[in-house]
C-alpha atoms as a PDB file:
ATOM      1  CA  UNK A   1      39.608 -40.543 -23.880  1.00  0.00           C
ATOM      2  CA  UNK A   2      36.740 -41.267 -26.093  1.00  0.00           C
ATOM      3  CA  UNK A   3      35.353 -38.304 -27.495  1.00  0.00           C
ATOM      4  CA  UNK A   4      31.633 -39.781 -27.575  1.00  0.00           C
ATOM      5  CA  UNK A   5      32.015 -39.049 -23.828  1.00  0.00           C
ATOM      6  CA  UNK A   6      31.976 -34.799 -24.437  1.00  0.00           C
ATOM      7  CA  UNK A   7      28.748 -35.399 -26.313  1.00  0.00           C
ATOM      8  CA  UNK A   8      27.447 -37.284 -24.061  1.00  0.00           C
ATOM      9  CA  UNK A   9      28.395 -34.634 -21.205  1.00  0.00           C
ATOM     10  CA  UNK A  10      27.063 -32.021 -23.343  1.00  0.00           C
ATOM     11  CA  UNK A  11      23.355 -33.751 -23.308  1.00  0.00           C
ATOM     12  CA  UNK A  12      23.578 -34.347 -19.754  1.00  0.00           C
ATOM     13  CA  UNK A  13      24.242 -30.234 -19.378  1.00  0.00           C
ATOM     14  CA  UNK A  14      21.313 -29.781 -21.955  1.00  0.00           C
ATOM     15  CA  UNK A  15      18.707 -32.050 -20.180  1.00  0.00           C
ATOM     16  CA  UNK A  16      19.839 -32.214 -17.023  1.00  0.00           C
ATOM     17  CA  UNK A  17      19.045 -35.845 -16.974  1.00  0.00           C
ATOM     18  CA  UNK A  18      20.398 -39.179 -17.247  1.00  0.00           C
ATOM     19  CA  UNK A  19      17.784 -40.587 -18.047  1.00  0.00           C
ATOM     20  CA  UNK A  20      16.468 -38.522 -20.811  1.00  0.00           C
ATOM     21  CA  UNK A  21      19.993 -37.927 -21.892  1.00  0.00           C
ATOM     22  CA  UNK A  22      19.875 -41.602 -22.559  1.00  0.00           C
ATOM     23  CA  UNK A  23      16.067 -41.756 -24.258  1.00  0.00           C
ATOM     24  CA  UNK A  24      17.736 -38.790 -26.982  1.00  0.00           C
ATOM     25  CA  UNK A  25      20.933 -40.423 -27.446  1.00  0.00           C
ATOM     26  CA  UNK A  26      19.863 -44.380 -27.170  1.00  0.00           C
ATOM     27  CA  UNK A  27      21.823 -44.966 -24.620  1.00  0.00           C
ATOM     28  CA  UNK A  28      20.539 -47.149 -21.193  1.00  0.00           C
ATOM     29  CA  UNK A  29      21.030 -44.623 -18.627  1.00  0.00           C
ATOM     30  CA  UNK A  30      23.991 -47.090 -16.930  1.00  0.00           C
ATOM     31  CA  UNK A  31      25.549 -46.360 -19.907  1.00  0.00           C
ATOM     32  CA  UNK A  32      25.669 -42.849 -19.366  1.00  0.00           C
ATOM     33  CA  UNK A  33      25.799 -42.710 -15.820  1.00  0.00           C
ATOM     34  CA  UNK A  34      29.172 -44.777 -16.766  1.00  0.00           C
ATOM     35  CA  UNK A  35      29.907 -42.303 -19.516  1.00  0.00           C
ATOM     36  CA  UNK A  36      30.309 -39.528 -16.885  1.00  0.00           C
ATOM     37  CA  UNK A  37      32.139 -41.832 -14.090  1.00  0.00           C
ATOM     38  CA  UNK A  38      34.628 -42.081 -16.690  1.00  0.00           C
ATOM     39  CA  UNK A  39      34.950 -38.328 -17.124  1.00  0.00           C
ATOM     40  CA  UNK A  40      34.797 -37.869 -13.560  1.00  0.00           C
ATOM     41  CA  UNK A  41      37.973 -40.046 -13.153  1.00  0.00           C
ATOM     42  CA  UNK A  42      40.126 -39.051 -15.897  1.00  0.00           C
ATOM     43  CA  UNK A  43      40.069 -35.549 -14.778  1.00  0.00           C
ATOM     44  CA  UNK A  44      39.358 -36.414 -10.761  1.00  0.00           C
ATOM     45  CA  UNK A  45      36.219 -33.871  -9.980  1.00  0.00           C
ATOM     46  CA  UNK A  46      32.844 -33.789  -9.733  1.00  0.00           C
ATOM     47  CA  UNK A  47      31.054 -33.229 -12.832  1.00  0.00           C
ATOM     48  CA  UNK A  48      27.433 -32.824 -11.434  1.00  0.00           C
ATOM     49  CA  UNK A  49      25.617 -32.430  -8.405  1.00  0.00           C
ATOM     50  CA  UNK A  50      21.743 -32.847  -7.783  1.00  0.00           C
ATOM     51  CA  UNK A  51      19.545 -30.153  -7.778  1.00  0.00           C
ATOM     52  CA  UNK A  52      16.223 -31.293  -6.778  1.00  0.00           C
ATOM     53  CA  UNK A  53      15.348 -33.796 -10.171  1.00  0.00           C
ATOM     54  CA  UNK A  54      17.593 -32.110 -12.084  1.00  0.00           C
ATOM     55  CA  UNK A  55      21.451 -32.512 -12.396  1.00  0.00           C
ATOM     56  CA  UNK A  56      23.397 -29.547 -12.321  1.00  0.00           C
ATOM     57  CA  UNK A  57      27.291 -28.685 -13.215  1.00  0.00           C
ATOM     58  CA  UNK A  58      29.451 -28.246 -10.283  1.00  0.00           C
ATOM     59  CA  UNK A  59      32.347 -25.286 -10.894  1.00  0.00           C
ATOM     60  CA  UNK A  60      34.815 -28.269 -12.415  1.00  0.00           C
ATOM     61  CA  UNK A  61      31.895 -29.278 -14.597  1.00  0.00           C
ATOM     62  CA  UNK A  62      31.684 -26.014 -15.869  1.00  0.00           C
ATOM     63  CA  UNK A  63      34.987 -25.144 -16.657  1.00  0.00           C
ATOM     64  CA  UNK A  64      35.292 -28.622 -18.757  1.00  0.00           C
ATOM     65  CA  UNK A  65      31.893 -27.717 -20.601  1.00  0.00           C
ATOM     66  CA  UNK A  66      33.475 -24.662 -21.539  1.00  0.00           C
ATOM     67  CA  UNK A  67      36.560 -26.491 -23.334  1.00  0.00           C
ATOM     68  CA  UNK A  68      34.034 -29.383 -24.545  1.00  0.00           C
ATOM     69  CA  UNK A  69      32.142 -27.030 -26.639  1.00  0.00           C
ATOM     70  CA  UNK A  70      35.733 -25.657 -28.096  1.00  0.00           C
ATOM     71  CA  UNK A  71      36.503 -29.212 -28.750  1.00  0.00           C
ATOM     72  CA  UNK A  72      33.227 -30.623 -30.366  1.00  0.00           C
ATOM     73  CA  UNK A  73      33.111 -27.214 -32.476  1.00  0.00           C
ATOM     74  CA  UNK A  74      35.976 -27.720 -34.043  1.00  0.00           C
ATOM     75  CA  UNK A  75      35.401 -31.553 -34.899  1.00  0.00           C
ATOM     76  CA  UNK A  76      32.133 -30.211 -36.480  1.00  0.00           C
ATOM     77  CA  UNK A  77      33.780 -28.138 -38.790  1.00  0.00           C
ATOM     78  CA  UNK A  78      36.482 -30.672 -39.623  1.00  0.00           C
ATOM     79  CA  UNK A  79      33.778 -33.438 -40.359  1.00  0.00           C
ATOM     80  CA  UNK A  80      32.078 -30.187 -42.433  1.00  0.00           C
ATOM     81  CA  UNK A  81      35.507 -29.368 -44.440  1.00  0.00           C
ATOM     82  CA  UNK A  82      36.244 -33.556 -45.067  1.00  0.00           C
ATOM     83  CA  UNK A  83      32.924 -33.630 -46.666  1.00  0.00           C
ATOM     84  CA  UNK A  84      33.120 -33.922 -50.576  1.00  0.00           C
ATOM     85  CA  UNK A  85      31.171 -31.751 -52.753  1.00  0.00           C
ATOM     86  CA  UNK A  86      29.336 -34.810 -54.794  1.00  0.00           C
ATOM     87  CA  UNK A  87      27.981 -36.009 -51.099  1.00  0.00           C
ATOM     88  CA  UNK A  88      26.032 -33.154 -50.187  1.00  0.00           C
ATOM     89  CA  UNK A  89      24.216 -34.729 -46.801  1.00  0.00           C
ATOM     90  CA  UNK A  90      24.641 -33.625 -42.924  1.00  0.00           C
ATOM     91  CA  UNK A  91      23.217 -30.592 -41.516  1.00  0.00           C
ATOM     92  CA  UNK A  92      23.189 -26.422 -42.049  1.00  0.00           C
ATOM     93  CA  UNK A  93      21.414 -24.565 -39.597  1.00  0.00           C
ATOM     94  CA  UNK A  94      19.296 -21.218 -40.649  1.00  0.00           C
ATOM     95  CA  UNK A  95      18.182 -18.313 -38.814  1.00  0.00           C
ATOM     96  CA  UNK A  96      15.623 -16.160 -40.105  1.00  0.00           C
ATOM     97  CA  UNK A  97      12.789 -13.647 -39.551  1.00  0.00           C
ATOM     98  CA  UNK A  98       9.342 -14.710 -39.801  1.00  0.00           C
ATOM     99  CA  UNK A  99       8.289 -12.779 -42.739  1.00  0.00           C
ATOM    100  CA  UNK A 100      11.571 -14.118 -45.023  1.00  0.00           C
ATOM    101  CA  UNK A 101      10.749 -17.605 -43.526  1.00  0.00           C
ATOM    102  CA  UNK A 102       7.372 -17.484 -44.910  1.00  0.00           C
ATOM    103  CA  UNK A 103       7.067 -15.432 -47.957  1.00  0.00           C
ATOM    104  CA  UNK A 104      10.590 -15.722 -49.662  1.00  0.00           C
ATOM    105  CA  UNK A 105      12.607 -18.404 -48.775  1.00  0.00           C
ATOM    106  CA  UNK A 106      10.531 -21.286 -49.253  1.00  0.00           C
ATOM    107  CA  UNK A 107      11.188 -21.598 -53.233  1.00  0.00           C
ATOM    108  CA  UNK A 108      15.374 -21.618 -52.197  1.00  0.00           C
ATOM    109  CA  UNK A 109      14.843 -23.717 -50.025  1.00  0.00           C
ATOM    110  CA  UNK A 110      13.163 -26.144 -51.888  1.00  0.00           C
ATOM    111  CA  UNK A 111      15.301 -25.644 -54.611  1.00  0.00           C
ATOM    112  CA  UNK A 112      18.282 -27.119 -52.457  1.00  0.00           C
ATOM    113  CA  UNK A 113      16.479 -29.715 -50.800  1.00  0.00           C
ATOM    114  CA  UNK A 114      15.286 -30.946 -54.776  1.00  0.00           C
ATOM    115  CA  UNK A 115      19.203 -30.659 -55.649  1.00  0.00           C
ATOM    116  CA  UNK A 116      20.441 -32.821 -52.337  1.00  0.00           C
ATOM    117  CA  UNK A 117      17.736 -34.808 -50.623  1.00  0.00           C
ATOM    118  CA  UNK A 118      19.678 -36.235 -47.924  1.00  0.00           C
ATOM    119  CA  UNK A 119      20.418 -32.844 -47.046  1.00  0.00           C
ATOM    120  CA  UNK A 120      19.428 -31.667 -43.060  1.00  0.00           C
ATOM    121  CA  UNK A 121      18.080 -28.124 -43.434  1.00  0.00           C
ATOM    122  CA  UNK A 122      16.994 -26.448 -39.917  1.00  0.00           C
ATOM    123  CA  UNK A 123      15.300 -23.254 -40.057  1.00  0.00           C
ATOM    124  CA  UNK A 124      14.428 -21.613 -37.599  1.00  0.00           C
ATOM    125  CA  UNK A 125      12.685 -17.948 -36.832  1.00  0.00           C
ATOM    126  CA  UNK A 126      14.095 -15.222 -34.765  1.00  0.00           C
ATOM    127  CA  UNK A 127      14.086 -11.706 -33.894  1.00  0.00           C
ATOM    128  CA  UNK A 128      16.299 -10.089 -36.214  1.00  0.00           C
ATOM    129  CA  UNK A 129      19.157  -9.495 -32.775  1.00  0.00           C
ATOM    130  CA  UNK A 130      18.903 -12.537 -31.699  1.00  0.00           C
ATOM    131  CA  UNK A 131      19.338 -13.829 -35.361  1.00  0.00           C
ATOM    132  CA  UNK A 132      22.909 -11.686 -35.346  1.00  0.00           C
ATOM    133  CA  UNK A 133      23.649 -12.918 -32.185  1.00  0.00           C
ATOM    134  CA  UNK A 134      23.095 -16.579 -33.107  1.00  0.00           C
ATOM    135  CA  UNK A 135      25.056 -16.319 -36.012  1.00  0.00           C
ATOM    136  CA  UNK A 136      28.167 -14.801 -33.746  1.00  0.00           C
ATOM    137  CA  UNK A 137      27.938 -17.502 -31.580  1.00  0.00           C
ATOM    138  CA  UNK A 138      27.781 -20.253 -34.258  1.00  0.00           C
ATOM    139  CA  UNK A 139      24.458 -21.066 -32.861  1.00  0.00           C
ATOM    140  CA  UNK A 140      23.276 -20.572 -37.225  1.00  0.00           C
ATOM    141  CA  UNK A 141      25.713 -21.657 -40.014  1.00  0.00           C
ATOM    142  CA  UNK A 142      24.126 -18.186 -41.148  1.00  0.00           C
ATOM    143  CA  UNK A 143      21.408 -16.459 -40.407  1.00  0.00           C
ATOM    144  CA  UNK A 144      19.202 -14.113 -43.448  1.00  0.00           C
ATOM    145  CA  UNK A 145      17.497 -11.372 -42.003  1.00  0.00           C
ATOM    146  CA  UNK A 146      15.332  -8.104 -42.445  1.00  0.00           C
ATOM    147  CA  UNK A 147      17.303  -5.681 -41.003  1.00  0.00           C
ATOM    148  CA  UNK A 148      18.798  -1.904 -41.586  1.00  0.00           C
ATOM    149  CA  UNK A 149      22.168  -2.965 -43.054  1.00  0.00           C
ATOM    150  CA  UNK A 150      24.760  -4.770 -40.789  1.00  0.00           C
ATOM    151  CA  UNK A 151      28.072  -4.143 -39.729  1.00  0.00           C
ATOM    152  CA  UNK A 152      30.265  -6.149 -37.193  1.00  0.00           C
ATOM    153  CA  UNK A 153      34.543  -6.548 -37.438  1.00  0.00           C
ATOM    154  CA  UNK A 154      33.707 -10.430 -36.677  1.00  0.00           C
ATOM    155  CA  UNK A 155      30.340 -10.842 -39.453  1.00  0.00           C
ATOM    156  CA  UNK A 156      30.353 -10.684 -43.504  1.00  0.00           C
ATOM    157  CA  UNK A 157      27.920  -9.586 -44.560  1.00  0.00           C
ATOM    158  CA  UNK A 158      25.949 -10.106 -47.899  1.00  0.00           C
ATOM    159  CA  UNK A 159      22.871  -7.400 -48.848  1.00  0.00           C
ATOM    160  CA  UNK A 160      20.344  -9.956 -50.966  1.00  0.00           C
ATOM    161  CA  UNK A 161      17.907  -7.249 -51.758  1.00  0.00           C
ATOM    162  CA  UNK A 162      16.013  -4.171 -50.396  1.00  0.00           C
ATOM    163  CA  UNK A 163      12.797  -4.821 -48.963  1.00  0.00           C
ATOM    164  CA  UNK A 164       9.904  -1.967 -48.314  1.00  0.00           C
ATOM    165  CA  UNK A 165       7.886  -1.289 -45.797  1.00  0.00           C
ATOM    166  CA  UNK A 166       4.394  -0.202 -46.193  1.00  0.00           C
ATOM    167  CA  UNK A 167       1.395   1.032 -44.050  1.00  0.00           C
ATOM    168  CA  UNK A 168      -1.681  -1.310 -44.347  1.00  0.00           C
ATOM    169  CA  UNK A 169      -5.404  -0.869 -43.421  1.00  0.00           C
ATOM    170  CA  UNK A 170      -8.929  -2.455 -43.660  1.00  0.00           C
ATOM    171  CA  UNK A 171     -10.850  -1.413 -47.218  1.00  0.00           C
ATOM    172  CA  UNK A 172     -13.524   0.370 -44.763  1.00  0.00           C
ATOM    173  CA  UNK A 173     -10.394   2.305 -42.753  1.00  0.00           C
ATOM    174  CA  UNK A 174     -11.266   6.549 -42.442  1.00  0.00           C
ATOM    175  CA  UNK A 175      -7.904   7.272 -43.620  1.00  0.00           C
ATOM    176  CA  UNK A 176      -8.546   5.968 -47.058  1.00  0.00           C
ATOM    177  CA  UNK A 177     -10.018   9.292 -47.896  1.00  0.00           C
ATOM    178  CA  UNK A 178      -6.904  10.861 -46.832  1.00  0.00           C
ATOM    179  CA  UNK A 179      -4.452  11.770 -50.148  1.00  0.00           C
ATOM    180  CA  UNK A 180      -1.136  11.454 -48.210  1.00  0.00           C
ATOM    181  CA  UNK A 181      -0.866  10.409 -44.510  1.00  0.00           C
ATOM    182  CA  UNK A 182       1.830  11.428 -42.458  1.00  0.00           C
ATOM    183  CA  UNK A 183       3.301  10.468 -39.312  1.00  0.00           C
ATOM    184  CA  UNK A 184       1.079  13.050 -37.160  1.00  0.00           C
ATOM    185  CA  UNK A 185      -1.872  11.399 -38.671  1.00  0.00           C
ATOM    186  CA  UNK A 186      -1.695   8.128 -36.175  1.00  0.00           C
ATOM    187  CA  UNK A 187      -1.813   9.730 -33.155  1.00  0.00           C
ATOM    188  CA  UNK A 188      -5.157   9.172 -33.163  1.00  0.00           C
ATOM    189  CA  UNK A 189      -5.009   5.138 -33.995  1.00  0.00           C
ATOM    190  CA  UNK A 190      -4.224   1.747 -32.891  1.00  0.00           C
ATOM    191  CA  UNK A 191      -1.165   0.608 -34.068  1.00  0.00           C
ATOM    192  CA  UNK A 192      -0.867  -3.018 -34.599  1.00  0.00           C
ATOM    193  CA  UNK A 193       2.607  -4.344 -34.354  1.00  0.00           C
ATOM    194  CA  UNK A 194       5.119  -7.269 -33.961  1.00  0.00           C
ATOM    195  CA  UNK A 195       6.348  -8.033 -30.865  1.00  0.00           C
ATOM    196  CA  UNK A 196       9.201  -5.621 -29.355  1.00  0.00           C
ATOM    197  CA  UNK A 197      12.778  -5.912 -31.099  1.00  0.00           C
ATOM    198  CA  UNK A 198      11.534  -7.310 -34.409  1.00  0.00           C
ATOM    199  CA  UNK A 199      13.665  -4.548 -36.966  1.00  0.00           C
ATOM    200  CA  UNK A 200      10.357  -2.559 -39.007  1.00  0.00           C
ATOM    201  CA  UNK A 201       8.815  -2.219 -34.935  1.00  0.00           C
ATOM    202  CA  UNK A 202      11.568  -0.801 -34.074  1.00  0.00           C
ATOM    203  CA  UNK A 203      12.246   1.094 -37.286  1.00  0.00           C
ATOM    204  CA  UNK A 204       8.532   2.617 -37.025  1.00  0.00           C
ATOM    205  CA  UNK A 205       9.025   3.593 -33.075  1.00  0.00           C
ATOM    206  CA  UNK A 206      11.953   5.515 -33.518  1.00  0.00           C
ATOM    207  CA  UNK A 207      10.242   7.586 -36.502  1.00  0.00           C
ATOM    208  CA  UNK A 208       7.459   8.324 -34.320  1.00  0.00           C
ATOM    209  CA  UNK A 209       9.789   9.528 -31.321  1.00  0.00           C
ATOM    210  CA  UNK A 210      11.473  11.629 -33.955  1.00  0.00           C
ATOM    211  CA  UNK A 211       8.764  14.081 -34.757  1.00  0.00           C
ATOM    212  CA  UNK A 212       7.169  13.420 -31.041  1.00  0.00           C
ATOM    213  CA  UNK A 213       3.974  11.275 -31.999  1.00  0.00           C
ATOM    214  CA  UNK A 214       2.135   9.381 -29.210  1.00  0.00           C
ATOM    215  CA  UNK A 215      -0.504   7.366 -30.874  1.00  0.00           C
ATOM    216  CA  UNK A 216      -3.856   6.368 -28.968  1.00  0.00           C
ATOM    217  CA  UNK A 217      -2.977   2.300 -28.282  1.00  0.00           C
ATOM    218  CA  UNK A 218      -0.825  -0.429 -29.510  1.00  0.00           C
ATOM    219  CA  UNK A 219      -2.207  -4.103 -30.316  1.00  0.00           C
ATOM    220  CA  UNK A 220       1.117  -6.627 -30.383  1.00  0.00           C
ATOM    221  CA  UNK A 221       1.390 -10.021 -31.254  1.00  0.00           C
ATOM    222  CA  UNK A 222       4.381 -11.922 -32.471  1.00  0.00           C
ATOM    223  CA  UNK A 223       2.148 -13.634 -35.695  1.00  0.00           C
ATOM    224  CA  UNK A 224       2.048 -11.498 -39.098  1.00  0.00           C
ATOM    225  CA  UNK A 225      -0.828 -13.821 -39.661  1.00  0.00           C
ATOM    226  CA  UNK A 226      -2.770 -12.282 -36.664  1.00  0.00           C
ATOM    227  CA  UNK A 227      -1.574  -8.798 -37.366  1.00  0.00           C
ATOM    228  CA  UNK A 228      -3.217  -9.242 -40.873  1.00  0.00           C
ATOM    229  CA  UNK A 229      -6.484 -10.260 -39.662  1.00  0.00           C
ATOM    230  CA  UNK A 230      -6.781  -7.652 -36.822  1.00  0.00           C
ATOM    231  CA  UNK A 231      -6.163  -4.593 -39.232  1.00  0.00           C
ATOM    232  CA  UNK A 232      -8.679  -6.519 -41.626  1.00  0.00           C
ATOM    233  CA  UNK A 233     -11.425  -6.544 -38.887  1.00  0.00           C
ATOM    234  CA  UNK A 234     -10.296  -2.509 -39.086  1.00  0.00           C
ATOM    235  CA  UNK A 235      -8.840  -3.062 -35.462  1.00  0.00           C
ATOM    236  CA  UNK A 236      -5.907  -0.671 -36.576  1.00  0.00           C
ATOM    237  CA  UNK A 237      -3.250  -0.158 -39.138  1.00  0.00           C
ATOM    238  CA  UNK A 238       0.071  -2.010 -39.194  1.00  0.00           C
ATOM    239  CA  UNK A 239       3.362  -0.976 -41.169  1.00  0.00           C
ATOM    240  CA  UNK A 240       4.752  -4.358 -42.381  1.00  0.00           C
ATOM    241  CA  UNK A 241       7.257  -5.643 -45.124  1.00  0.00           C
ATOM    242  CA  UNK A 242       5.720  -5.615 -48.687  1.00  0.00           C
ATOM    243  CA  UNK A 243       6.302  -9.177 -49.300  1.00  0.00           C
ATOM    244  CA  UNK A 244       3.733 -10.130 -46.145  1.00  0.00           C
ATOM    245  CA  UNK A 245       0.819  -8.344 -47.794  1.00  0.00           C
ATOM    246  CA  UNK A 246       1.452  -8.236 -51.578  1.00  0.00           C
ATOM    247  CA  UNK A 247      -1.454 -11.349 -51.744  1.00  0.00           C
ATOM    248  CA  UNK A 248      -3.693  -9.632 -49.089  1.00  0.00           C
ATOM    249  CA  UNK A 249      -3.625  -6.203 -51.182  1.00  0.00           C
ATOM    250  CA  UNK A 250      -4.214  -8.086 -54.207  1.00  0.00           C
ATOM    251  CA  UNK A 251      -6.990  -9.972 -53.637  1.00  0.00           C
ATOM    252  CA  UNK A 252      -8.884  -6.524 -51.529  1.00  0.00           C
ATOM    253  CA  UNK A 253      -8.303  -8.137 -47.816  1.00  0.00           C
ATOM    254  CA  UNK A 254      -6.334  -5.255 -47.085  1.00  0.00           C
ATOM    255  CA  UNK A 255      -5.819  -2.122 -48.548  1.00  0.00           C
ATOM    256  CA  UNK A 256      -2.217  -0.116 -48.913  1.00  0.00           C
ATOM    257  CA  UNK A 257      -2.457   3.654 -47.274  1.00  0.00           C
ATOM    258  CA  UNK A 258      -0.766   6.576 -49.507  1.00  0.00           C
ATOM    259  CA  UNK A 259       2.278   6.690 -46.686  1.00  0.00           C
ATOM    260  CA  UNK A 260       5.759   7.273 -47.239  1.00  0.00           C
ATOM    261  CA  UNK A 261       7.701   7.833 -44.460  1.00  0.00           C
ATOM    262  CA  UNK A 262      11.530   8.774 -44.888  1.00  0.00           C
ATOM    263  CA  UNK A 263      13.898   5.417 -44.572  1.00  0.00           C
ATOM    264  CA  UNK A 264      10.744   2.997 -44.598  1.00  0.00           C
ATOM    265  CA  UNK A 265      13.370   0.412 -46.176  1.00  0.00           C
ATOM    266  CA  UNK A 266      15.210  -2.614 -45.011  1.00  0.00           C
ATOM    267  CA  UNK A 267      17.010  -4.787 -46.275  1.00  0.00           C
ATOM    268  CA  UNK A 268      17.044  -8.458 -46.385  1.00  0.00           C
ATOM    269  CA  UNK A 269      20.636  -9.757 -46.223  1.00  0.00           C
ATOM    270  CA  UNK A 270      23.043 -12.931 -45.098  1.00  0.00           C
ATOM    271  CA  UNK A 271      25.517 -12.414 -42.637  1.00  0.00           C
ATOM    272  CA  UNK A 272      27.515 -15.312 -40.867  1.00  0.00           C
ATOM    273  CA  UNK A 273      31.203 -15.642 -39.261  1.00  0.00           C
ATOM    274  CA  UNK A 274      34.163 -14.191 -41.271  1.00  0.00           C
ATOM    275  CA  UNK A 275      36.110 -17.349 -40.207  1.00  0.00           C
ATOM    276  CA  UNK A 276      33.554 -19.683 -40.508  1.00  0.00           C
ATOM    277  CA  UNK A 277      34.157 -22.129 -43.672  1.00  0.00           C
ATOM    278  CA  UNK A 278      31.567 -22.645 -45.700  1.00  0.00           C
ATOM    279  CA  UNK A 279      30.022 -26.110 -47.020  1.00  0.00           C
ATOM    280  CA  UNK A 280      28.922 -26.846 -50.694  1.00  0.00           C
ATOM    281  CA  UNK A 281      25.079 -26.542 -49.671  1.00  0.00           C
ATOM    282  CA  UNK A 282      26.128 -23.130 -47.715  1.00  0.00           C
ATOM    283  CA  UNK A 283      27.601 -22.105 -50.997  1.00  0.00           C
ATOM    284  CA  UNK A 284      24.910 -23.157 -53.073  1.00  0.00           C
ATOM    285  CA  UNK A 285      22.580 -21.396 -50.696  1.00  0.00           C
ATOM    286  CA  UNK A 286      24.195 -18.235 -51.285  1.00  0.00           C
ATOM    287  CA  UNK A 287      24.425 -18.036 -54.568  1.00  0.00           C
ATOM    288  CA  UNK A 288      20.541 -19.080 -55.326  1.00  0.00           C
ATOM    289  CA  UNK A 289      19.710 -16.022 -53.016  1.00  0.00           C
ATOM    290  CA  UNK A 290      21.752 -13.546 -54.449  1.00  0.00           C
ATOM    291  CA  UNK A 291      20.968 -14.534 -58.176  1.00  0.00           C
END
């Protein structure tokens, strides 16, 4: 059995598709119609079956999918071990939040990519369960999150540094005059936030459900970059990491409010499987973040 055949079936699951399975992998779609003849026969069941312009997996096809992605996992991580240290190329995959993606690991990541240019770095941004959840599932060779501290019997994981959380406003905002604000004080504002399951959201909810606050309205939107600008234009106020806003406070585009609510802290951290083995650039990636 040739093993390009299980990637091949695995691009047919992903784009249900011959024919764009073949535009992705090169392939004239005889060739993979072929491809998945061939599978058909060796194990003697259907594979697919049409579902309007899409192809579909039939029950067989999905019990062999489930053993394909055993089998092309583990040839990953063999071609991954066989790889010497002096020839860092191939491909780690990163999950991360938003904020980390855009105000802290760009100079690490740069650093590595200056150190191994044929190096394949994909990052991408998550909420901070999904991010755990990827990393479980192997979907991230690790993922680096803001989070409150995480435990799991299947994840290590690796605290890079504590991050705070801080209350921001517009330099115009009433509660400027204000010498400490407390929790009861937003009842009576607009809350801008990040979308629903992002960690300092959720971190900031459950506070307010602790000592029973109800505030007026809540403005969400998955960009920090348009949370920033609506509590500029003195929309609201917004509790965000201090990383996001160290520039904006700076320079007077926002303004920090005298809040300090009890376990406003997260912190940002590495976790990834305990069994997974790691590559030199994995390595290397670790240890530049926790320097």
């Amino acid at each position: 059995m040739d093993v390009s055949y299980f990637y091949t079936f695995k691009e047919v699951v992903k784009w249900g598709s011959y024919t764009k399975t073949g535009e992705v992998l090169g392939y004239a779609q005889s060739s993979v119609t072929t491809q998945i003849k061939k599978l058909e026969e060796h194990y003697k069941v259907k594979l697919f079956e049409r579902a309007g312009r899409k192809m579909r997996l039939t029950q067989s096809g999905e019990e062999l999918y489930y053993y394909v992605e055993q089998v092309l996992s583990l040839l990953d991580e063999a071609e991954r071990q066989l790889v010497k240290d002096d020839n860092l190329r191939g491909t780690i995959r990163i999950g991360t939040g938003e904020s980390l993606a855009a105000y802290f690991l760009t100079p690490y990541i740069k650093q590595l990519k200056k150190q191994h240019p044929q190096l394949q770095i994909r990052l991408e941004s998550g909420l901070c369960p999904n991010l755990t959840e990827g990393a479980l599932e192997g979907k991230y060779d690790l993922s680096i999150l803001l989070d409150r501290y995480i435990t799991h019997p299947e994840l290590m994981t690796i605290a890079v540094r504590e991050e705070k959380l801080v209350m921001v406003a517009s330099p115009s905002h009433r509660l400027l005059q204000k010498e400490f604000i407390e929790l009861r004080d937003l009842e009576t504002e607009t809350l801008i936030l990040t979308e629903e399951g992002c960690s300092y959201r959720v971190l900031l909810e459950q506070l307010l459900t602790e000592e029973h606050v109800h505030v007026k309205s809540i403005i969400s939107f998955s960009s920090l970059e348009a949370i920033k600008q609506c509590v500029a234009d003195d929309l609201g106020v917004a509790v965000l990491p201090e990383i996001s806003v160290k520039e904006d406070i700076r320079s007077g585009k926002l303004i920090q409010l005298p809040f300090q609510g009890k376990d406003m802290k997260l912190h940002t951290q590495i976790v990834y499987q305990k069994k997974k083995w790691l590559t030199p650039p994995l390595k290397q990636l670790i240890s530049l973040l926790t320097e």
